[in-house]
Every structure is written in structure tokens, then in C-alpha cells.
Protein backbone atom coordinates (compact mmCIF):
# COMPACT_ATOMS: atom_id res chain seq x y z
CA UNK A 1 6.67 76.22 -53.82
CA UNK A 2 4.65 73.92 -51.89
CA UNK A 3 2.84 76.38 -49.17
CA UNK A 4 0.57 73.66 -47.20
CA UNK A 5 3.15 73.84 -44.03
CA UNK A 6 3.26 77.51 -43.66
CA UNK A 7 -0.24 77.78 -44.46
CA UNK A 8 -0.95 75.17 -41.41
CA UNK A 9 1.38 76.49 -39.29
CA UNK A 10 -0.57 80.36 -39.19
CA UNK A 11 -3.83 78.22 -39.24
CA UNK A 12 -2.46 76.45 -35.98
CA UNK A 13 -1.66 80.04 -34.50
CA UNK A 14 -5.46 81.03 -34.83
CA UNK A 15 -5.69 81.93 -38.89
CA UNK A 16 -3.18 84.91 -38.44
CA UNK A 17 0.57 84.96 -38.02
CA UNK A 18 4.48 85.67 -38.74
CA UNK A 19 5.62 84.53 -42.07
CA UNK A 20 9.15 84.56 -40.72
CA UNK A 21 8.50 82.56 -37.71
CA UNK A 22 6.58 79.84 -39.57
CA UNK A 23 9.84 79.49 -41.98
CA UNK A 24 12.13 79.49 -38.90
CA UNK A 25 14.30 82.81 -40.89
CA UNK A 26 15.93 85.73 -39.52
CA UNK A 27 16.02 89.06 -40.59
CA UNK A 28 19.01 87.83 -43.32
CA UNK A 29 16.08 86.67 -45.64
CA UNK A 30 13.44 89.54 -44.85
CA UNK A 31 13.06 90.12 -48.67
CA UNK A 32 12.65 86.80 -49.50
CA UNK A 33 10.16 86.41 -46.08
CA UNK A 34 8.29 89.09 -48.20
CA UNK A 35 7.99 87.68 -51.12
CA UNK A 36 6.09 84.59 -50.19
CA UNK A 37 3.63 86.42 -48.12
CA UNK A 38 2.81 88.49 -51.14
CA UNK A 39 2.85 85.14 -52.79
CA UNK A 40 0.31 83.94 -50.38
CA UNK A 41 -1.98 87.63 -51.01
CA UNK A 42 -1.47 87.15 -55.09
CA UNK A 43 -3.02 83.37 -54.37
CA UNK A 44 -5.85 84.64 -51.99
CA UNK A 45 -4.26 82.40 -49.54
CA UNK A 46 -3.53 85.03 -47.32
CA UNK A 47 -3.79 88.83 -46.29
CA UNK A 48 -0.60 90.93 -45.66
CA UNK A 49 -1.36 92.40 -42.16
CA UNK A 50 1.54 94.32 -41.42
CA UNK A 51 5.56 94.11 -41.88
CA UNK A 52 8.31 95.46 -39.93
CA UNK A 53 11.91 94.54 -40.82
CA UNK A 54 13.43 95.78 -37.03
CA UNK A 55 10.95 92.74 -35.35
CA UNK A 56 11.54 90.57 -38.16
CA UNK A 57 7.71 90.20 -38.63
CA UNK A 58 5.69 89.57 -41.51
CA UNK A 59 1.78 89.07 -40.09
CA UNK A 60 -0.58 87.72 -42.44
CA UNK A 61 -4.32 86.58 -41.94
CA UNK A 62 -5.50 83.80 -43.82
CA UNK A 63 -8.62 83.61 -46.18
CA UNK A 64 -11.10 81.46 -46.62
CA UNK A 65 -9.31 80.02 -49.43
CA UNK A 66 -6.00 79.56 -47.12
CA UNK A 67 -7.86 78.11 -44.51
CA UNK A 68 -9.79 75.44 -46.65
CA UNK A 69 -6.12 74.67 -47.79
CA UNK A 70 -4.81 74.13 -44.84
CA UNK A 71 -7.24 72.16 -43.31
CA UNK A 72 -7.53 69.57 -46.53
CA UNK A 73 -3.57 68.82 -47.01
């Protein structure tokens, strides 16, 4: 999965943000929400912050590693 546009999208919101805004999902595809943001930790892309299935939010803070992506794509 190609993560540049979610990566720019929390980078745009100030380096931390909600997975399941930046993907536009609702609660439906929490699990899957989930999964990429500990996709994003296991790449060092990205910090899980916090998760709460009731708000439908998934906050992560990027790295330096995320950042640098998301600048350079």
C-alpha cells in the first residue's frame, strides 16, 4: 500500500492526526483503520497516539522518518 497521501495528509494537520479521517472511513472499517496505523508504527512512519472505536479515531504522530516521507513524495 502506497502510504505517501495519508502520510501528507497528518503532516498537513501539524505531524499528528486521525487515521480514519485522512482515509475518509467510518467506524464500518475501524479494524482495518487499525491496521494501517500499526502499519505506519511497524514502518517508523508513525506513532500510535491513542484509539477509540465510539469517536471513530485513530491519532497517530509522525516520525522523523514519516515526515521526511511526506515532505519528498
Amino acid at each position: 500500500m502506497d502510504y505517501t497521501p495519508l502520510l501528507k495528509f497528518i503532516y498537513q494537520k501539524g505531524g499528528t492526526g486521525n487515521v480514519m479521517e485522512a482515509l475518509g472511513w467510518d467506524s464500518s472499517q475501524f479494524e482495518e483503520g487499525s491496521r494501517i496505523a500499526l502499519e505506519l508504527d511497524n514502518l517508523n512512519y508513525a506513532k500510535m497516539l491513542y484509539s477509540n472505536f465510539n469517536k471513530n479515531l485513530i491519532v497517530v504522530e509522525l516520525t522523523l522518518v514519516g515526515i521526511s516521507s511526506a515532505k519528498n513524495s
